[in-house]
C-alpha atoms as a PDB file:
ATOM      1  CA  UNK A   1      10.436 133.576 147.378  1.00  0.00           C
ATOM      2  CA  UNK A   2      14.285 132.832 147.784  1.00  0.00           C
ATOM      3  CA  UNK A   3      15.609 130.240 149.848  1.00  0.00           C
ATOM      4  CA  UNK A   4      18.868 128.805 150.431  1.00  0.00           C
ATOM      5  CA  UNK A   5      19.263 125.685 152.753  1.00  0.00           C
ATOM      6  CA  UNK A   6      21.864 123.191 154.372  1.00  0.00           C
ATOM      7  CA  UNK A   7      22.182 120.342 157.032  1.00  0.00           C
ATOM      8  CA  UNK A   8      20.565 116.921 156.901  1.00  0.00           C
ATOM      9  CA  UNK A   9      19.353 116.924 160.026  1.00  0.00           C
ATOM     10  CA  UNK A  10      16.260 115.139 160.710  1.00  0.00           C
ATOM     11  CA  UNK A  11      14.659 118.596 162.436  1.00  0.00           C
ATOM     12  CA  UNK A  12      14.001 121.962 160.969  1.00  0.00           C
ATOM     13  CA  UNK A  13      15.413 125.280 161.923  1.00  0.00           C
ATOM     14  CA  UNK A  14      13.823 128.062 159.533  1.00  0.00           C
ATOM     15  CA  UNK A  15      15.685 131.270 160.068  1.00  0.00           C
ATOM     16  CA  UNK A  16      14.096 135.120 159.550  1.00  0.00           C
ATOM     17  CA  UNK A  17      16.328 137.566 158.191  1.00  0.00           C
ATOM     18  CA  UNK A  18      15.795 141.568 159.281  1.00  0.00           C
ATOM     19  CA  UNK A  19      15.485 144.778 157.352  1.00  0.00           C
ATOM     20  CA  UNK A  20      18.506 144.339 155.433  1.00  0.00           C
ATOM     21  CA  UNK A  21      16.734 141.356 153.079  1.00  0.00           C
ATOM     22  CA  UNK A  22      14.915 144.576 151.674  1.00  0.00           C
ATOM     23  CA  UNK A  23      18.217 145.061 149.917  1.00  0.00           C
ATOM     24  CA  UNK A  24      19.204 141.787 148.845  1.00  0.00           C
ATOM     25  CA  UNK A  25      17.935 138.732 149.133  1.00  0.00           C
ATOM     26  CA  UNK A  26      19.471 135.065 149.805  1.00  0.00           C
ATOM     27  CA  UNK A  27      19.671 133.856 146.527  1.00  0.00           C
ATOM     28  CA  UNK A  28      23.082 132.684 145.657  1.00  0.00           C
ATOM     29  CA  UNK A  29      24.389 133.026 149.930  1.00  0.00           C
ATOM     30  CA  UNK A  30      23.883 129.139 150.549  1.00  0.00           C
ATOM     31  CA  UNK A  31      28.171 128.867 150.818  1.00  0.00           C
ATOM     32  CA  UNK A  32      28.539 132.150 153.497  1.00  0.00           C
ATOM     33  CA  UNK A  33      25.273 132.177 154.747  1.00  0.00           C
ATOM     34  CA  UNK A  34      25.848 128.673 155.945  1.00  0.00           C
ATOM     35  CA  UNK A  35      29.168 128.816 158.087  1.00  0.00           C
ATOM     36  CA  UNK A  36      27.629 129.993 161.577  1.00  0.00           C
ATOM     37  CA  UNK A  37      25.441 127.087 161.446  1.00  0.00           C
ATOM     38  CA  UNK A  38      27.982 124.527 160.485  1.00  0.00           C
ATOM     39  CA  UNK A  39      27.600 122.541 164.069  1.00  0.00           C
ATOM     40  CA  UNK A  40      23.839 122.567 163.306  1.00  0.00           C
ATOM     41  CA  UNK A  41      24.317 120.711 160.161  1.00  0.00           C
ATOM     42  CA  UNK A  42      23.815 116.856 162.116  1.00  0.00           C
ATOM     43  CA  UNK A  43      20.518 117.662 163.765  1.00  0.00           C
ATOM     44  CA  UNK A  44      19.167 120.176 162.090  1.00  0.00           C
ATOM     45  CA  UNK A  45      18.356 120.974 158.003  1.00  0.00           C
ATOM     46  CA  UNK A  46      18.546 124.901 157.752  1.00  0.00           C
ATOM     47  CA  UNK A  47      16.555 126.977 155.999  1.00  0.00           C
ATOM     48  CA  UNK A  48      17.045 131.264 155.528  1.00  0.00           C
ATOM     49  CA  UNK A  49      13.850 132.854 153.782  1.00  0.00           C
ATOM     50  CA  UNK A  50      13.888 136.076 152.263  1.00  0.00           C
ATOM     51  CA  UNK A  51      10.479 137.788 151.755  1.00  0.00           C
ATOM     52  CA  UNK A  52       8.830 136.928 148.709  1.00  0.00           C
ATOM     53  CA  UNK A  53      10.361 138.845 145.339  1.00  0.00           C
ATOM     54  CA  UNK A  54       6.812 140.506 144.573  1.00  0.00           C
ATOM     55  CA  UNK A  55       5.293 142.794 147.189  1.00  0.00           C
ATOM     56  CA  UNK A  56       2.270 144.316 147.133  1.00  0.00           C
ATOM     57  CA  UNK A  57       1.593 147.854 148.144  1.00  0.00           C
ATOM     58  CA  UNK A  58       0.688 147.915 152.274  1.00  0.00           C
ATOM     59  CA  UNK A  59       2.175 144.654 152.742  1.00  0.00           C
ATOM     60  CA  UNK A  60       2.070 144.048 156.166  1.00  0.00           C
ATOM     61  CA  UNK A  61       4.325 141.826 158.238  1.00  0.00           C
ATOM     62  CA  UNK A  62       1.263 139.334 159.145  1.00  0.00           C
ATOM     63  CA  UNK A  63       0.924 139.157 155.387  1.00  0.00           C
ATOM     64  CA  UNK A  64       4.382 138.056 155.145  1.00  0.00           C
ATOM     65  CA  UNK A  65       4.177 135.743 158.330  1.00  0.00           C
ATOM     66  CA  UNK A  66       1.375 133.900 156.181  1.00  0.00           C
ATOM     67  CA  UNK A  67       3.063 133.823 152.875  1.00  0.00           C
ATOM     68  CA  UNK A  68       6.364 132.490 155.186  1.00  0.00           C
ATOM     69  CA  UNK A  69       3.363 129.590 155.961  1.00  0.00           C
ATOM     70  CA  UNK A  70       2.520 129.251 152.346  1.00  0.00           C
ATOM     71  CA  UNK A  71       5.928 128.840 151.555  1.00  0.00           C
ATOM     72  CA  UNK A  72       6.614 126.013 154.482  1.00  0.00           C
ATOM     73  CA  UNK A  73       3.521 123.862 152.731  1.00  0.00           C
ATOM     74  CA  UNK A  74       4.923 124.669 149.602  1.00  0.00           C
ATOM     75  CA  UNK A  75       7.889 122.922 150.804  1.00  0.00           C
ATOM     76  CA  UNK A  76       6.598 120.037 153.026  1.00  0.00           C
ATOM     77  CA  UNK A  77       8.105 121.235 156.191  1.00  0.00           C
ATOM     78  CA  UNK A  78       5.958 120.807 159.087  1.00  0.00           C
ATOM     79  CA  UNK A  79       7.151 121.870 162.374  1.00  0.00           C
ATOM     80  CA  UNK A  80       9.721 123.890 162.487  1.00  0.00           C
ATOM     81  CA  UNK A  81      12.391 125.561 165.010  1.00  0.00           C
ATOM     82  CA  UNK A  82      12.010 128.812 164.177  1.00  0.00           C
ATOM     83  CA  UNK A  83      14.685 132.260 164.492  1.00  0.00           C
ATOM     84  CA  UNK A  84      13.221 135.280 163.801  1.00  0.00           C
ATOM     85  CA  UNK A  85      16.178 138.514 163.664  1.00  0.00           C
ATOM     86  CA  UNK A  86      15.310 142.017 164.086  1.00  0.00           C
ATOM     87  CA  UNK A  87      12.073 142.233 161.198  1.00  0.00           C
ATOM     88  CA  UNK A  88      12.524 138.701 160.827  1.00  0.00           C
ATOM     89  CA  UNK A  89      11.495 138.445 164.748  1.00  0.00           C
ATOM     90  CA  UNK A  90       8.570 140.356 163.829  1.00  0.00           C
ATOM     91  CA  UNK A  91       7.123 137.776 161.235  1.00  0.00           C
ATOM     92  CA  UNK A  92       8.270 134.981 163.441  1.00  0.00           C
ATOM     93  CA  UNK A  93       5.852 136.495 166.225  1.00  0.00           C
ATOM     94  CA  UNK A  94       2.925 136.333 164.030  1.00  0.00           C
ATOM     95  CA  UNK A  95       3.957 132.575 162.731  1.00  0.00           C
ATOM     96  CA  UNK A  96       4.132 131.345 166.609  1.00  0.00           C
ATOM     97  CA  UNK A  97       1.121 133.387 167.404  1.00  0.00           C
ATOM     98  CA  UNK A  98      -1.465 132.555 164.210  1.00  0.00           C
ATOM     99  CA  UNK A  99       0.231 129.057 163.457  1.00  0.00           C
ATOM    100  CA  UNK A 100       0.833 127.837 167.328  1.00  0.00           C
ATOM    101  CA  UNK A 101       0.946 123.973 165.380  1.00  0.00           C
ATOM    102  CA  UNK A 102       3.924 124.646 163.075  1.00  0.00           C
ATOM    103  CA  UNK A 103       6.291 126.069 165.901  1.00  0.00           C
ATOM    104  CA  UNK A 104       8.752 123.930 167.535  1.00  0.00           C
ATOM    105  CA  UNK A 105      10.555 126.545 169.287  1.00  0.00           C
ATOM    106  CA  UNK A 106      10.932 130.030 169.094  1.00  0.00           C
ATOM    107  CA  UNK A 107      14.099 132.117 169.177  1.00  0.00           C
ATOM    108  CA  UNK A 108      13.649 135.963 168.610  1.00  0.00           C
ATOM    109  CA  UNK A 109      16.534 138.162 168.534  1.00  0.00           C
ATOM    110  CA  UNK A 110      17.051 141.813 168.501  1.00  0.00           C
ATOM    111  CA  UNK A 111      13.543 142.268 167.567  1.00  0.00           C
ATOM    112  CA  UNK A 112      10.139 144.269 169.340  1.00  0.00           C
ATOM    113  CA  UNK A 113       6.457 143.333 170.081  1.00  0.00           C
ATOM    114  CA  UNK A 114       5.511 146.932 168.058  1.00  0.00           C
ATOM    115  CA  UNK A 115       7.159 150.215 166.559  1.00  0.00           C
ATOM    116  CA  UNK A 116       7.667 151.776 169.573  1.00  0.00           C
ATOM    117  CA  UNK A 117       9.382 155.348 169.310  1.00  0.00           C
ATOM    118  CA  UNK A 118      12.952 154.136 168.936  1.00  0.00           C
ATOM    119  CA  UNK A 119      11.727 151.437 165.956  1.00  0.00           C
ATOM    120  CA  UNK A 120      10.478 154.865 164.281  1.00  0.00           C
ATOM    121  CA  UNK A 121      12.947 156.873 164.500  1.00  0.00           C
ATOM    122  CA  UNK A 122      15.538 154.690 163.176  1.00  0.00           C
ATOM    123  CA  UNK A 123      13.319 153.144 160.427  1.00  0.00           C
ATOM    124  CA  UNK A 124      11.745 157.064 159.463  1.00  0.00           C
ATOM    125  CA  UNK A 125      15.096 157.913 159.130  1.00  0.00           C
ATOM    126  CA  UNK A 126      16.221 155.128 156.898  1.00  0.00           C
ATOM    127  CA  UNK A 127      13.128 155.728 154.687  1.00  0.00           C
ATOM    128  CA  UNK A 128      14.321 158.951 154.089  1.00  0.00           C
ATOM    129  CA  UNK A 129      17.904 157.991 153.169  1.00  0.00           C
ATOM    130  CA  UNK A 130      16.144 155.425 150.403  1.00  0.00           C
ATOM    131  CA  UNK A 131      13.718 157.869 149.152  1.00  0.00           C
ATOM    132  CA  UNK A 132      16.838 160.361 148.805  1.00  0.00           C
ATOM    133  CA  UNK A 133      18.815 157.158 147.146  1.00  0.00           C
ATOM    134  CA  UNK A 134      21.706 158.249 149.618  1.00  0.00           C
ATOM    135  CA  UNK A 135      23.134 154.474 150.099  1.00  0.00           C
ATOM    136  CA  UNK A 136      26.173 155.899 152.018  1.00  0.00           C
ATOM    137  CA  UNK A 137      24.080 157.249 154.667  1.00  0.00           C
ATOM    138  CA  UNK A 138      21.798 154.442 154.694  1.00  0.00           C
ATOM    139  CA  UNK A 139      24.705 152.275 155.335  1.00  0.00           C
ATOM    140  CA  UNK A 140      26.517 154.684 158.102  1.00  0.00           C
ATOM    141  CA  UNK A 141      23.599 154.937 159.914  1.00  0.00           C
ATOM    142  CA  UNK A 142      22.661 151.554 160.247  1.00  0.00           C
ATOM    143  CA  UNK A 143      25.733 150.734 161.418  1.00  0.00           C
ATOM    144  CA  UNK A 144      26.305 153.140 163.892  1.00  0.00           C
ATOM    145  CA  UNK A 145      22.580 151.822 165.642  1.00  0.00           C
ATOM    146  CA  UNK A 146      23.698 147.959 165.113  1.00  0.00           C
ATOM    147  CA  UNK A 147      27.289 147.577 166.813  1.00  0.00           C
ATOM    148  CA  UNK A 148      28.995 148.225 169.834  1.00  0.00           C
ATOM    149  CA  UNK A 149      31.643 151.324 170.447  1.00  0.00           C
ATOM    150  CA  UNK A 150      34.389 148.641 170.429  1.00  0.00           C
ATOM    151  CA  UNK A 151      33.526 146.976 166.754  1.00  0.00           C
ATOM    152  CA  UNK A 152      33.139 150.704 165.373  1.00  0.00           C
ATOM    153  CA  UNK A 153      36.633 151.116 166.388  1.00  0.00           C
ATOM    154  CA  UNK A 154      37.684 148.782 164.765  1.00  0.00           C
ATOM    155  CA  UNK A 155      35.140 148.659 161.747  1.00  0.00           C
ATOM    156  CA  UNK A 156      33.894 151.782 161.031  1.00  0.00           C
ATOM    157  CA  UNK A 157      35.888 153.174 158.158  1.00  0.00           C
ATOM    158  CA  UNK A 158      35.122 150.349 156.351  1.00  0.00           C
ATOM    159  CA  UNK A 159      31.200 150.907 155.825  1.00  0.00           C
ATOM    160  CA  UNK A 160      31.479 153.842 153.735  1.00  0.00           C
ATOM    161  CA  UNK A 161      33.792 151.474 151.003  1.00  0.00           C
ATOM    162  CA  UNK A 162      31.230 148.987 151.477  1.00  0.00           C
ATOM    163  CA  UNK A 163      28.411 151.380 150.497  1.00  0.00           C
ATOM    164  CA  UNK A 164      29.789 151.819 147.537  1.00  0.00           C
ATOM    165  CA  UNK A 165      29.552 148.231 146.794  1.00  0.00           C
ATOM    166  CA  UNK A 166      26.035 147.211 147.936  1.00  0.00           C
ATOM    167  CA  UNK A 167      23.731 150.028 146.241  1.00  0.00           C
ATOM    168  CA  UNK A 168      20.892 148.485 144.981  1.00  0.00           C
ATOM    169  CA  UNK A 169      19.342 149.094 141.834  1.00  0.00           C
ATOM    170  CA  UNK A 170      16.109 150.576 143.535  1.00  0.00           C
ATOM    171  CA  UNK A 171      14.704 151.116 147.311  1.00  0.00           C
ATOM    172  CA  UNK A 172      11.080 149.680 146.128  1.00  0.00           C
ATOM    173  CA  UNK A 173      11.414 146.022 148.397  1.00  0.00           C
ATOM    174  CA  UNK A 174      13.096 148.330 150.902  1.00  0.00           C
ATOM    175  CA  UNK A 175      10.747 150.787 151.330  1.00  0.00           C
ATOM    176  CA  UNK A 176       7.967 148.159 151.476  1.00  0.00           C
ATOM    177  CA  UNK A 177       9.612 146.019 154.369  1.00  0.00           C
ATOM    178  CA  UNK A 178      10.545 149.371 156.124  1.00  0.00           C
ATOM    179  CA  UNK A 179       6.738 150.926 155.799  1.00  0.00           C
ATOM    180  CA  UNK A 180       5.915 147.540 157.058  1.00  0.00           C
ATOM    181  CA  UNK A 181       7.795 147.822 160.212  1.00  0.00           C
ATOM    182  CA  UNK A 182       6.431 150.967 161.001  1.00  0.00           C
ATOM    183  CA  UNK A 183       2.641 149.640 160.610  1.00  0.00           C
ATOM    184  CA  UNK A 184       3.854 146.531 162.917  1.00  0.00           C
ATOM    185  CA  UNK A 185       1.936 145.888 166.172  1.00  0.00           C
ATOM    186  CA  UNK A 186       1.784 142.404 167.527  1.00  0.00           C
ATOM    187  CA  UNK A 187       0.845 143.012 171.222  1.00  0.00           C
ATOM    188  CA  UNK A 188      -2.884 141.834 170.717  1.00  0.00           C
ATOM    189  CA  UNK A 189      -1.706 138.580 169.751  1.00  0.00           C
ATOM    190  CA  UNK A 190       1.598 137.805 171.763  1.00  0.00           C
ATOM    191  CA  UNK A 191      -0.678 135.974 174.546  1.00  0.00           C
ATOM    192  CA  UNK A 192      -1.268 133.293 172.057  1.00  0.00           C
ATOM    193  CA  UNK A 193       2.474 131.922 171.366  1.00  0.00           C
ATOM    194  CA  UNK A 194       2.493 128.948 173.705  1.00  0.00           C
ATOM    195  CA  UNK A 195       5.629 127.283 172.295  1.00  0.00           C
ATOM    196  CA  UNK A 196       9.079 127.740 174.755  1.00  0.00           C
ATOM    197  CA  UNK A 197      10.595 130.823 173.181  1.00  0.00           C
ATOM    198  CA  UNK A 198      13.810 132.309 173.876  1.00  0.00           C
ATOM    199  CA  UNK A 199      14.618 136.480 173.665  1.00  0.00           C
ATOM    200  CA  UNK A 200      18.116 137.556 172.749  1.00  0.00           C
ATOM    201  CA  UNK A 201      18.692 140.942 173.042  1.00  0.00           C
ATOM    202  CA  UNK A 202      21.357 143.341 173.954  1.00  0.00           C
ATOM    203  CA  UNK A 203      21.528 145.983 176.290  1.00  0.00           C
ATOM    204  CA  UNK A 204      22.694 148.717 174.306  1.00  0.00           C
ATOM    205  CA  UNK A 205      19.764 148.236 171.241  1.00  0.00           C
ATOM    206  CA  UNK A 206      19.848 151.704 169.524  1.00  0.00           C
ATOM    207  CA  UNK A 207      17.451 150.197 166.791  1.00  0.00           C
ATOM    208  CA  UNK A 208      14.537 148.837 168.580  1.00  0.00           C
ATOM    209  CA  UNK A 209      15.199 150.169 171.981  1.00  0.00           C
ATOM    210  CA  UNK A 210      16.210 148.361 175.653  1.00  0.00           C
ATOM    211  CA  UNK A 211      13.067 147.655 176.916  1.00  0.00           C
ATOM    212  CA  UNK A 212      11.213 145.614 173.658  1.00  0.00           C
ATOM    213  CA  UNK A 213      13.079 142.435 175.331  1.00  0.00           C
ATOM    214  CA  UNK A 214      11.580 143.083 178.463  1.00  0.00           C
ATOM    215  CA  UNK A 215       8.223 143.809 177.210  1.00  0.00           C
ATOM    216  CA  UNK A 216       8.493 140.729 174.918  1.00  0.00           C
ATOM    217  CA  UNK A 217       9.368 138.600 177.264  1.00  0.00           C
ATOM    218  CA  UNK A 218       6.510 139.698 179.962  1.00  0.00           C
ATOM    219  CA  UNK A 219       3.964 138.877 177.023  1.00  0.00           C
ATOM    220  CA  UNK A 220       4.836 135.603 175.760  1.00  0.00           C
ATOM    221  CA  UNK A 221       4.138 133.241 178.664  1.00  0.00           C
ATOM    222  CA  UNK A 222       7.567 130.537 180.081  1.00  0.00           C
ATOM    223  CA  UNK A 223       9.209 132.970 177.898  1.00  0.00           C
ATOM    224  CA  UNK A 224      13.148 133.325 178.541  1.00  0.00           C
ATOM    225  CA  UNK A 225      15.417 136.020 178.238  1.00  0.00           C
ATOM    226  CA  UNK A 226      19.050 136.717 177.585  1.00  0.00           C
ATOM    227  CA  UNK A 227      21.045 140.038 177.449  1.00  0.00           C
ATOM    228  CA  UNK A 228      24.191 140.315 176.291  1.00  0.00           C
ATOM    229  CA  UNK A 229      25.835 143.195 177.810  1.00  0.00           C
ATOM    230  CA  UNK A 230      27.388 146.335 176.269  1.00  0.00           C
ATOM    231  CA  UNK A 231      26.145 144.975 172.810  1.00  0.00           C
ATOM    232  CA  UNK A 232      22.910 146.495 170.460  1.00  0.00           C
ATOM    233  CA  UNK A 233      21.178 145.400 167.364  1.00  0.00           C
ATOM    234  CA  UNK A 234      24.540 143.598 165.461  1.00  0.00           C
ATOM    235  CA  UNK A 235      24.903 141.087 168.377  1.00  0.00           C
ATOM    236  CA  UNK A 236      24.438 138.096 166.073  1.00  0.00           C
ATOM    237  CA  UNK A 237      27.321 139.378 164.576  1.00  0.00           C
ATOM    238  CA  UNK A 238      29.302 140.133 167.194  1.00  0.00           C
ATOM    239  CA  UNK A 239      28.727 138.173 170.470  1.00  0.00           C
ATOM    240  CA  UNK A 240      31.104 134.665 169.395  1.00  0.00           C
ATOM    241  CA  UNK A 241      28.372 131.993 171.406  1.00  0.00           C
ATOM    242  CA  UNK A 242      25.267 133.434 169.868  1.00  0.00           C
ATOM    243  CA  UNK A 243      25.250 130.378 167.303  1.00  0.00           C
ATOM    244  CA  UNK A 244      25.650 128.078 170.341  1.00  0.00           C
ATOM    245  CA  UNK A 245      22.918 129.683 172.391  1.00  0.00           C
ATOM    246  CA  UNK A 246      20.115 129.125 169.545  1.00  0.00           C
ATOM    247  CA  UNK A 247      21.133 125.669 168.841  1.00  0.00           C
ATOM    248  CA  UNK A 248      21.730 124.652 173.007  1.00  0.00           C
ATOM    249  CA  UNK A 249      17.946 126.215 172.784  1.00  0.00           C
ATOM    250  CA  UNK A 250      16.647 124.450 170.235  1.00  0.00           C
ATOM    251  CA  UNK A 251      18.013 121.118 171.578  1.00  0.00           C
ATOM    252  CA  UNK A 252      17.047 121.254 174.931  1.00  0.00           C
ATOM    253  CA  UNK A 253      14.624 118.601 175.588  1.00  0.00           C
ATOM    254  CA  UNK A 254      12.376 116.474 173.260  1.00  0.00           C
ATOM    255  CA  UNK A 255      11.055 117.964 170.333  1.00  0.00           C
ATOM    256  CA  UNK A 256       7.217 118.683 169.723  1.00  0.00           C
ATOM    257  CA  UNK A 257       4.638 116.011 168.077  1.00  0.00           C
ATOM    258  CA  UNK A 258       5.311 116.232 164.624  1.00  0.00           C
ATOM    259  CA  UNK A 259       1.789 116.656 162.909  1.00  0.00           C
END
């Protein structure tokens, strides 16, 4: 499993990437991957986990929420802060759910309790794109259901040059993480996260929909909710506090018994 990490802060903060770390993974990000968490660096050592390089077939996302745990022992990190984006949300559910002891806090952005219809469409479609090894369209489309109107504008010629830049060598961990998204349904257990979590969403999410926040945050008890407005799926990239939000989250108050 891939890892990059930074800070020296006495706390954790272990961050879940999406959907995207089914085309590349961390491994050799630390420098860039680091910068929006350069204010966290005093409190807080940082970790970003990809999946693990060797999937099995039918690799669910519990399965990766316990390998994430195997990982953490692996590791000697205890209790953890934990920020869980888009798929990454997903696995952090079943973490805060199964693992209620290792979760600090819980931030889960842009993310859904289950594949509702919008998750399927969007993800169906992308599977097809891989299978068909059309990268352009893979990229295009993802775009055009992650950012607002306004960062099209001003962005959008630039994903088909990227595209041809980014093509993997094969779809295999993509299709995997994807297959496992559709397969994803967490509402059984979502009554069992008792840690204070925070939901980030946007209110124009063409990739998992407007109302998962809503039915997120009615299942996970003291939970709290935050909508940006006239951003989707890409608002980590594109509201400028999001950063701030997380970490004014995750220091609020005193943290949880260490065990």
């Amino acid at each position: 499993m891939q890892y990059v990490s930074f800070g020296s802060g006495p706390r954790v903060l272990a961050v879940l990437p999406g959907l995207s770390d089914g085309l590349a993974t961390v491994k050799g990000k630390a420098w860039i991957l680091s910068l929006p968490y350069r204010r966290y660096f005093r409190d807080f050592t940082v970790y970003l986990f990809s999946r693990k390089d060797d999937m099995p077939e039918e690799y669910t996302i519990r399965d990766m929420a316990e390998d994430q745990v195997l990982a953490m022992d692996a590791l000697g990190i205890r209790k953890i802060c934990l920020l869980g984006v888009s798929q990454g949300g997903m696995i952090a559910q079943s973490i805060a759910a199964e693992h209620p002891d290792r979760v600090e806090k819980l931030i889960l952005a842009v993310t859904a309790s289950y594949a509702n219809s919008t998750v399927k469409e969007a993800v169906s479609g992308w599977i097809g794109m891989a299978v068909r090894g059309d990268h352009r369209a893979l990229m295009t489309d993802t775009a055009e259901r992650m950012y607002s109107k306004a960062y099209l504008r001003k962005y959008g010629r630039l994903f088909p040059l990227l595209a041809a830049f980014t093509k993997p060598a094969g779809y295999d961990r993509f299709l995997k993480n994807a297959y496992a998204i559709l397969d994803f349904d967490a509402r059984d257990v979502l009554s069992k996260v008792s840690c204070p979590t925070l939901i980030i969403a946007g209110d124009d999410d063409r990739t998992v929909g407007n109302d998962a926040p809503y039915e997120l945050n009615a299942a996970i008890s003291g939970s709290e909710l935050f909508i940006y407005k006239g951003l989707g799926h890409g608002l980590f990239e594109e509201a400028k506090d999001f950063y701030d939000r997380v970490l004014a989250f995750c220091a609020r108050g005193e943290p949880g018994p260490a065990d």
